[in-house]
N, C-alpha and C. Protein backbone atom coordinates (compact mmCIF):
# COMPACT_ATOMS: atom_id res chain seq x y z
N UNK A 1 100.27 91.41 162.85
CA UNK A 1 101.58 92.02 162.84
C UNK A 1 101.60 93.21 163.79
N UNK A 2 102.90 93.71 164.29
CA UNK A 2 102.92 94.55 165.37
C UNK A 2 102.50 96.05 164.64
N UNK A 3 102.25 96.68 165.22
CA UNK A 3 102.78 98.34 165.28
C UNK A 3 102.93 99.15 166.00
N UNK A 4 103.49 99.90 165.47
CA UNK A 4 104.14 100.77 166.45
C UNK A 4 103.45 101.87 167.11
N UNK A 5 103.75 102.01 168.22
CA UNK A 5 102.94 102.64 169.64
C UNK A 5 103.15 104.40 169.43
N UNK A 6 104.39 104.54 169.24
CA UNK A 6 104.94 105.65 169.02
C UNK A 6 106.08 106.31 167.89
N UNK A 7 106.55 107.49 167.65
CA UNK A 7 107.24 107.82 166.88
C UNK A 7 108.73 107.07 167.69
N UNK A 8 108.79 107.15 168.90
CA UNK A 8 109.95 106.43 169.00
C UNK A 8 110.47 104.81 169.17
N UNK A 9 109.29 103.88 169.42
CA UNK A 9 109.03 102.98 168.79
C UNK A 9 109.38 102.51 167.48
N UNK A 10 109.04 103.37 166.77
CA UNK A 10 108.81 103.44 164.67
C UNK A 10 110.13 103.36 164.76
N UNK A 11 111.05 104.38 165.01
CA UNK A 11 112.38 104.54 165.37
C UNK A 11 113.05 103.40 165.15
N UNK A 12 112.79 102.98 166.82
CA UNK A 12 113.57 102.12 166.79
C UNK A 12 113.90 100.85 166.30
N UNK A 13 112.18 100.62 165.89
CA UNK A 13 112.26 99.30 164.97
C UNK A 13 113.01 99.24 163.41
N UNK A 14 113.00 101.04 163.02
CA UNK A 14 113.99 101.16 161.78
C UNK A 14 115.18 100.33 161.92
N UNK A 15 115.93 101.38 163.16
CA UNK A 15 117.10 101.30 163.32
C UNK A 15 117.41 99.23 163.61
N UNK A 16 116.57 98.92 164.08
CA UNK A 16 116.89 96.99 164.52
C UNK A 16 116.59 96.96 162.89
N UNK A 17 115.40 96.89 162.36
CA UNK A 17 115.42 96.38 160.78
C UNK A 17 116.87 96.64 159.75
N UNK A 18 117.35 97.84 160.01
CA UNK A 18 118.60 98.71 159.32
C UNK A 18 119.72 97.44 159.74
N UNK A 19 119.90 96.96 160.79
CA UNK A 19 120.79 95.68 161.22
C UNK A 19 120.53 94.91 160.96
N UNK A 20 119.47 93.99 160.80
CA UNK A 20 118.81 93.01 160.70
C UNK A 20 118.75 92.50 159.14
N UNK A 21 118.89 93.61 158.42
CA UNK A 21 119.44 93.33 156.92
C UNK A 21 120.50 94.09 156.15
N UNK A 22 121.72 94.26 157.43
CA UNK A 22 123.04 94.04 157.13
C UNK A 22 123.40 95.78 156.76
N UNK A 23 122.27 96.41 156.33
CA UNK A 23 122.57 97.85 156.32
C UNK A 23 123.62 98.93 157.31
N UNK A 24 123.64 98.65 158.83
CA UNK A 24 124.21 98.79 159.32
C UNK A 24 124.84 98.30 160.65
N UNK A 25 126.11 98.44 161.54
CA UNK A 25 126.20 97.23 162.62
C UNK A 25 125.50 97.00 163.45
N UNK A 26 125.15 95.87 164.02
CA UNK A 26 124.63 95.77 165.36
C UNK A 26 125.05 96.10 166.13
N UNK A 27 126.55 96.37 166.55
CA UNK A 27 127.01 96.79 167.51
C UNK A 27 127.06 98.50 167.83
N UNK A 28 126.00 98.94 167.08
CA UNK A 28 125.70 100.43 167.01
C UNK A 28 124.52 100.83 167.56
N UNK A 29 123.42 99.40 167.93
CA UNK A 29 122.10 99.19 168.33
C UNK A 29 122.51 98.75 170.03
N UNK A 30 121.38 99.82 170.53
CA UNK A 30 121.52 100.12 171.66
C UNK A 30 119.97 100.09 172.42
N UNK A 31 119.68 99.54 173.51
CA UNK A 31 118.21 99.76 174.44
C UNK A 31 117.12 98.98 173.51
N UNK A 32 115.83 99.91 173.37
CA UNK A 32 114.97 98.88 172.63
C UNK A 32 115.19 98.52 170.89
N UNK A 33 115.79 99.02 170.46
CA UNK A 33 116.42 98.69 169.19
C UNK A 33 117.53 97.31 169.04
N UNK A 34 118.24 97.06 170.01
CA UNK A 34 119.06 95.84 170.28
C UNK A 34 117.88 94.87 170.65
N UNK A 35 116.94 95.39 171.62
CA UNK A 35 116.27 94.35 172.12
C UNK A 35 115.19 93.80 171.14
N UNK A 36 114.72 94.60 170.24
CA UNK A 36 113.73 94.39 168.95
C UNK A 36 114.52 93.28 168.05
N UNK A 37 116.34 93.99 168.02
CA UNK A 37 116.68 93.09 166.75
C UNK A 37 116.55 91.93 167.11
N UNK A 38 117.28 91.62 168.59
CA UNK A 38 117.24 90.03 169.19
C UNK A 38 116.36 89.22 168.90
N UNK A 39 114.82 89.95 169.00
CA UNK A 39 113.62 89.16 169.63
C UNK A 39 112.55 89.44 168.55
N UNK A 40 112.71 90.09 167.40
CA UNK A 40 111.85 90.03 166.41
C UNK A 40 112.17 89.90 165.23
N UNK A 41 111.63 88.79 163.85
CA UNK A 41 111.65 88.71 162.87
C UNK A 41 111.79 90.34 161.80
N UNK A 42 112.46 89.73 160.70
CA UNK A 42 112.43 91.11 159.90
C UNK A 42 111.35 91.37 159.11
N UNK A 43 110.46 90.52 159.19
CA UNK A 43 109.16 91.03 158.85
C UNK A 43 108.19 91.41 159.73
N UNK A 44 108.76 90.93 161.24
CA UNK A 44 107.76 92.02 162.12
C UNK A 44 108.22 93.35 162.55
N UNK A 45 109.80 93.77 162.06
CA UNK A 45 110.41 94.80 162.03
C UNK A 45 110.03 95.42 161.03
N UNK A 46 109.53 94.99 159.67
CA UNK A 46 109.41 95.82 158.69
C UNK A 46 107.96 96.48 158.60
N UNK A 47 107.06 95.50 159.29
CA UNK A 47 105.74 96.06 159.64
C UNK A 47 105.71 97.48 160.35
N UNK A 48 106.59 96.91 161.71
CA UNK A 48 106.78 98.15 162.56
C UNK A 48 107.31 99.17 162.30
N UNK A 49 108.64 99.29 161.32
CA UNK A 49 109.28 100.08 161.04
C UNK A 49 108.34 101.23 160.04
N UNK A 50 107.50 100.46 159.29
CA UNK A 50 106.26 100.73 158.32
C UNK A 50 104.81 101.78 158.51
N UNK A 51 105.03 102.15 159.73
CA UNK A 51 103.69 102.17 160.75
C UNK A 51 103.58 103.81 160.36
N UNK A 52 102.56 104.26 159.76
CA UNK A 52 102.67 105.54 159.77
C UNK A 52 102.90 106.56 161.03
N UNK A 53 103.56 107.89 160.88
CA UNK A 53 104.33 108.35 162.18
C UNK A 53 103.09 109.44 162.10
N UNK A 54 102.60 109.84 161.21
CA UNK A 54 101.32 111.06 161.37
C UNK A 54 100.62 111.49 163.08
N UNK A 55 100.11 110.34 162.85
CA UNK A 55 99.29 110.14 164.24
C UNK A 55 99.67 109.54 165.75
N UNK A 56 101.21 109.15 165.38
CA UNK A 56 101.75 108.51 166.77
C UNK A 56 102.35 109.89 167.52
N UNK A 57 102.41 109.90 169.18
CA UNK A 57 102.94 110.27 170.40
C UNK A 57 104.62 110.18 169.90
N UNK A 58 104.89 111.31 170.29
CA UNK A 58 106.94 111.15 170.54
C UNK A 58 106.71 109.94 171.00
N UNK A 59 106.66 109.76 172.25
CA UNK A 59 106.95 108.37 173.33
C UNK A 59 105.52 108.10 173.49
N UNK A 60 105.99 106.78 174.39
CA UNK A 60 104.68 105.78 174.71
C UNK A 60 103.98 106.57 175.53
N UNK A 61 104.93 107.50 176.67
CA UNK A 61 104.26 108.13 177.70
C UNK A 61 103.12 109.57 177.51
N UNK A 62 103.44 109.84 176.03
CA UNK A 62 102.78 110.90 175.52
C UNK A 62 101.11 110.80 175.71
């Protein structure tokens, strides 16, 4: 299962999971969060979304 790279990663896989089970619109999901909901299951969103943030970088580039 995936995880997440970064705190904004974690993010964004919330925000696609948060759509992905109706919590809130898709049409509010924007960049890699649209592109997560498209292209990943909600159980590889929930993994990711799951990923402790302790030890992750803001961004990937960190």
């Amino acid at each position: 299962m995936p995880k997440a790279n970064s705190k904004d990663q974690q993010m964004a896989a919330s925000a696609a999971l948060s759509a992905k089970r109706g919590e809130t619109k898709v049409s509010g999901l924007q960049g890699a969060s649209k592109d997560m909901y498209d292209s990943m299951s909600e159980e590889e969103l929930d993994e990711m979304a799951s990923t402790d943030r302790s030890d992750l970088p803001e961004s990937k580039d960190d």
